[in-house]
C-alpha atoms as a PDB file:
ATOM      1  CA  UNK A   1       0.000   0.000   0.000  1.00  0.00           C
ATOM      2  CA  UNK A   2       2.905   2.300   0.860  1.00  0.00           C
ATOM      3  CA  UNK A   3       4.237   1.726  -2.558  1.00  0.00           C
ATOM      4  CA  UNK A   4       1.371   2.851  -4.155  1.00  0.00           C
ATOM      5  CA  UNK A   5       1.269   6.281  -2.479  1.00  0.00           C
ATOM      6  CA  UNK A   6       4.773   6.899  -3.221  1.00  0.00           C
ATOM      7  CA  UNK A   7       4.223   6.259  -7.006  1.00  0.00           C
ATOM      8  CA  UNK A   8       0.789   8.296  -6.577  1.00  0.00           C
ATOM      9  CA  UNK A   9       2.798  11.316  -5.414  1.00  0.00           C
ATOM     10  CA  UNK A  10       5.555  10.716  -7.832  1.00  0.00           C
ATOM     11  CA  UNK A  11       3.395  10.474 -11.152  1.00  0.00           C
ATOM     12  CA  UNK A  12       1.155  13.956  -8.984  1.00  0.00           C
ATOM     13  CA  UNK A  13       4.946  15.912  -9.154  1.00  0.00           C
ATOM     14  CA  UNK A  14       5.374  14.351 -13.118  1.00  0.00           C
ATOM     15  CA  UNK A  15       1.363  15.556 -14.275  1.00  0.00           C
ATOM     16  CA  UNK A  16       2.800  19.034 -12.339  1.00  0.00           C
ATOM     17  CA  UNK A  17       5.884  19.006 -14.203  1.00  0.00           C
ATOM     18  CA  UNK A  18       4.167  17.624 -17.444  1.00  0.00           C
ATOM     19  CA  UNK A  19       2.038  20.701 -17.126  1.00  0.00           C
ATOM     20  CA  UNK A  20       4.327  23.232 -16.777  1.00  0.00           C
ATOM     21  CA  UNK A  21       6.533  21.732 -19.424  1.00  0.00           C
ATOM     22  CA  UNK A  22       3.281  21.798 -21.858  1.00  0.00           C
ATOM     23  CA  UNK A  23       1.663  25.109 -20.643  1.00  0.00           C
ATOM     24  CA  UNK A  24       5.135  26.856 -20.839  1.00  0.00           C
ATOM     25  CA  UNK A  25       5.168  30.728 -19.343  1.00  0.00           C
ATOM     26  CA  UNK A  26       1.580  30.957 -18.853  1.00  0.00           C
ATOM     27  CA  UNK A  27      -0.383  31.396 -15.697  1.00  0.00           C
ATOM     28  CA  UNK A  28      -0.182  28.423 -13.746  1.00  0.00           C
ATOM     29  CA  UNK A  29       3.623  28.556 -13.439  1.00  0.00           C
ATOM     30  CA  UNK A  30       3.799  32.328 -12.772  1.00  0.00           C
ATOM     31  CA  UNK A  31       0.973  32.329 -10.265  1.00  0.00           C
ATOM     32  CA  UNK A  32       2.833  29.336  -8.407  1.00  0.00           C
ATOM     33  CA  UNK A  33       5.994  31.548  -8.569  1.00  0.00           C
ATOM     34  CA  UNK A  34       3.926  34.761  -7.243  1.00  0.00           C
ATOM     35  CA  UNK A  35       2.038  32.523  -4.288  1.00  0.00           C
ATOM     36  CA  UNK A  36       5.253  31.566  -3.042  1.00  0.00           C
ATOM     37  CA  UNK A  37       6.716  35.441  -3.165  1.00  0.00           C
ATOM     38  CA  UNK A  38       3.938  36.808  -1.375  1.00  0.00           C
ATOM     39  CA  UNK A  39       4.160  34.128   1.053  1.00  0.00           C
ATOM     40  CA  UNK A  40       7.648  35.031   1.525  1.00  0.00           C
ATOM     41  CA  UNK A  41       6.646  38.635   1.851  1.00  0.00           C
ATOM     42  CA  UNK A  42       4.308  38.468   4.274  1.00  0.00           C
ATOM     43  CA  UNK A  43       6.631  37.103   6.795  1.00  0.00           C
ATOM     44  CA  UNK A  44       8.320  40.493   6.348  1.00  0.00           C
ATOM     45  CA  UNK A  45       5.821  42.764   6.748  1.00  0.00           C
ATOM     46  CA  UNK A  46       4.626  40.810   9.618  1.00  0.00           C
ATOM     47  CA  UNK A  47       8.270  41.109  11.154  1.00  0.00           C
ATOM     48  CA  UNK A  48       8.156  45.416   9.974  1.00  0.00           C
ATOM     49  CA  UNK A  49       4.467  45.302  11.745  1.00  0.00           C
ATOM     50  CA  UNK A  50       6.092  43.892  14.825  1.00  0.00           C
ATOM     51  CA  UNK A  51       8.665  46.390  14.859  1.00  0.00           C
ATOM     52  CA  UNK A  52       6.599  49.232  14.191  1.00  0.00           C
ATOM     53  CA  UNK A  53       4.970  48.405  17.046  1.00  0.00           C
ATOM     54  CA  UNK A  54       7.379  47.854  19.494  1.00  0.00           C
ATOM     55  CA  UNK A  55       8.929  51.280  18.409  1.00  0.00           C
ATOM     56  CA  UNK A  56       5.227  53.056  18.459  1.00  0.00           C
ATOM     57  CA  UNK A  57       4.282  51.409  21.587  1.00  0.00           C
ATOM     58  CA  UNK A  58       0.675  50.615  19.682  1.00  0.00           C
ATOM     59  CA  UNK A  59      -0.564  46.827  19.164  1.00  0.00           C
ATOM     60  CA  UNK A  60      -0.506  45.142  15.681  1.00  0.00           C
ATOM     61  CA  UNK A  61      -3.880  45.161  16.184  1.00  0.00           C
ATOM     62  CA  UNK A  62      -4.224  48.777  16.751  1.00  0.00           C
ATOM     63  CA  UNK A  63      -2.345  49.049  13.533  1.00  0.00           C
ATOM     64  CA  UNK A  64      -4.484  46.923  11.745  1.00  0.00           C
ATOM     65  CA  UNK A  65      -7.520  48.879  13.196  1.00  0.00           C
ATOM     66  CA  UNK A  66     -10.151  51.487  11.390  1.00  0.00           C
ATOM     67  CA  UNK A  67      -8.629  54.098  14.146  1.00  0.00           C
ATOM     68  CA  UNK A  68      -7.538  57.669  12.505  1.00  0.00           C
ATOM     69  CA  UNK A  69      -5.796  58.831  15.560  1.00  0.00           C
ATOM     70  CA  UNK A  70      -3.238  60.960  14.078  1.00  0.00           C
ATOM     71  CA  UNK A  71       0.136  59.001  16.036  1.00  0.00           C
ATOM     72  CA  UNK A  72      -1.994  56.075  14.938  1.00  0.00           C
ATOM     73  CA  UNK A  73      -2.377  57.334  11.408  1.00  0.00           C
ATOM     74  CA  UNK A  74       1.758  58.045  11.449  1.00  0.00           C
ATOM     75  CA  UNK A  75       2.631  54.922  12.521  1.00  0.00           C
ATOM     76  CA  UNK A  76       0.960  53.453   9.936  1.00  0.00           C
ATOM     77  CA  UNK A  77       2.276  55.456   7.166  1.00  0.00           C
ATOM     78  CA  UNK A  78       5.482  54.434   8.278  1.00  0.00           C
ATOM     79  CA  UNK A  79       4.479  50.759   7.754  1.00  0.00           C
ATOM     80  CA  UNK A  80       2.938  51.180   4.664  1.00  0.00           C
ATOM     81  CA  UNK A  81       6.471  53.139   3.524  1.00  0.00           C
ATOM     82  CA  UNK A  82       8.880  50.745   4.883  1.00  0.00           C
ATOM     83  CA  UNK A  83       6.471  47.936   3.184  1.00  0.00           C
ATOM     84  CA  UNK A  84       6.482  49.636  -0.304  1.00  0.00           C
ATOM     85  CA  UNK A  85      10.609  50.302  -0.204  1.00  0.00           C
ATOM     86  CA  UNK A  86      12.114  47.006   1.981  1.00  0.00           C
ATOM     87  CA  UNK A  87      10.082  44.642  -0.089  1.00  0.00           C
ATOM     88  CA  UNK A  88       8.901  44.259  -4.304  1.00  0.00           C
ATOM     89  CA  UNK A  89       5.257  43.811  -3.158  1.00  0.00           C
ATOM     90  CA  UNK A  90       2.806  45.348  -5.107  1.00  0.00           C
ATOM     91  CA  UNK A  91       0.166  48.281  -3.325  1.00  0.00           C
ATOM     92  CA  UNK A  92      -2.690  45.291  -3.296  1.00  0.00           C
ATOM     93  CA  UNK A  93      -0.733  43.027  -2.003  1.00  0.00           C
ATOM     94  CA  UNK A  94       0.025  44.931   0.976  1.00  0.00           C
ATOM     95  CA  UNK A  95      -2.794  45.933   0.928  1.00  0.00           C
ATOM     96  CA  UNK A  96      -3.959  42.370   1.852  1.00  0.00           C
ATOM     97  CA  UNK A  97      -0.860  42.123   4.669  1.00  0.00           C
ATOM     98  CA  UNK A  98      -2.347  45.017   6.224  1.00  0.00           C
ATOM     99  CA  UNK A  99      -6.627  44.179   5.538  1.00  0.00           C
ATOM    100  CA  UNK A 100      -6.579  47.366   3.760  1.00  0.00           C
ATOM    101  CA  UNK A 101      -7.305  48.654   0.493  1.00  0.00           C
ATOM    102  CA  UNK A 102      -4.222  49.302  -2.133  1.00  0.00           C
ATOM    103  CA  UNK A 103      -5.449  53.020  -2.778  1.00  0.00           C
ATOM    104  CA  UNK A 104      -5.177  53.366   1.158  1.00  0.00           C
ATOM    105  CA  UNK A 105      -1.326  51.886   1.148  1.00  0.00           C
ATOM    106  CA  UNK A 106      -0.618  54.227  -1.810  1.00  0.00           C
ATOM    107  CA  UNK A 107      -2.333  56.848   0.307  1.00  0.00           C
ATOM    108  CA  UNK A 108      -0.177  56.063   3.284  1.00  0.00           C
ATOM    109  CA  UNK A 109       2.940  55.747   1.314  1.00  0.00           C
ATOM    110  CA  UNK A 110       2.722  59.287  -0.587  1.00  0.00           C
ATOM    111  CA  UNK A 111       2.064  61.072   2.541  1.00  0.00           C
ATOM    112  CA  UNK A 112       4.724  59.423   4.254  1.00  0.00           C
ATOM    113  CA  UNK A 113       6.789  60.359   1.307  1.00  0.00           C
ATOM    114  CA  UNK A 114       6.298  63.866   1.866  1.00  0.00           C
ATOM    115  CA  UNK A 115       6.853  63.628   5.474  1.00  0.00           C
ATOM    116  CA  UNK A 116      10.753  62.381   5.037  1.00  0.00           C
ATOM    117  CA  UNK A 117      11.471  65.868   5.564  1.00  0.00           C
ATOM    118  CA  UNK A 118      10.009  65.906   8.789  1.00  0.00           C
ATOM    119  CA  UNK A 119      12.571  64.951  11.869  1.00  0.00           C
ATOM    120  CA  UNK A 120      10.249  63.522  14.281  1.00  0.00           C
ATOM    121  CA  UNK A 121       9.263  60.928  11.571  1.00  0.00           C
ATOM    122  CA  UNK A 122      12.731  60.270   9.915  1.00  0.00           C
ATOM    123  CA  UNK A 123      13.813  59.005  13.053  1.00  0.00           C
ATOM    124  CA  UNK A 124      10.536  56.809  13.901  1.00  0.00           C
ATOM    125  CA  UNK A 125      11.593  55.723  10.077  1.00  0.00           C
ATOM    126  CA  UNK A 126      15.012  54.882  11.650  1.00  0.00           C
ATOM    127  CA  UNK A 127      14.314  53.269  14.713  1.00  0.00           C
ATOM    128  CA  UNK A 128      12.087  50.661  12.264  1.00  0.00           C
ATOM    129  CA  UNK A 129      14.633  50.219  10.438  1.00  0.00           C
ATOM    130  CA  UNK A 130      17.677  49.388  12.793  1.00  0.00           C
END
């Protein structure tokens, strides 16, 4: 019975490879590639969300909240920046790290853009970071 498995899941990887082979650079080998990217990716914005908040003393939670406090509302720009420059995720997809909506991560990113200038919230940017 074992044996049968094994060659089960052996001619399961072939069909896979078979298919890949057949299909060539269509969708089912890029999305595979792009599921395991975003995979990968999420474990890093989970680790910047984690950092952000130990540096912002608010909860992942509170950064994953509806909340518009306006030290929330910075903190969160700051994720949403250090997302868009320390990884090659798109706007939706970290938009879907963050249960928010890509126009509100491209929102959060531009105005943290403009605030580089700002002091206070180059250093928050830096104490992410190190």
């Amino acid at each position: 019975m074992e044996l049968v498995a094994l060659w089960l899941c052996v001619a399961v990887i072939k069909l896979v490879s078979v298919c890949n082979l057949c299909v060539g650079k269509t969708n089912l080998r890029i999305e595979v590639v792009q599921f395991k990217r975003e995979i990968i990716m999420t474990t890093s914005i989970n680790e910047l969300m984690q950092s952000v908040s130990d540096v912002t003393g608010f909860s992942i939670l509170e950064l994953l909240s509806r909340r518009r406090k306006p030290k929330l509302a910075t903190a969160r720009q700051a994720l949403y920046y250090l997302a868009c420059v320390n990884t090659s995720l798109s706007f939706p997809a970290i938009g879907r790290a963050c249960d928010k909506d890509h126009t509100t991560i491209l929102h959060g990113f531009n105005r943290a853009k403009d605030r580089l200038n700002d002091p206070a919230f180059r250093f928050l940017i830096s104490s992410v970071v190190e």
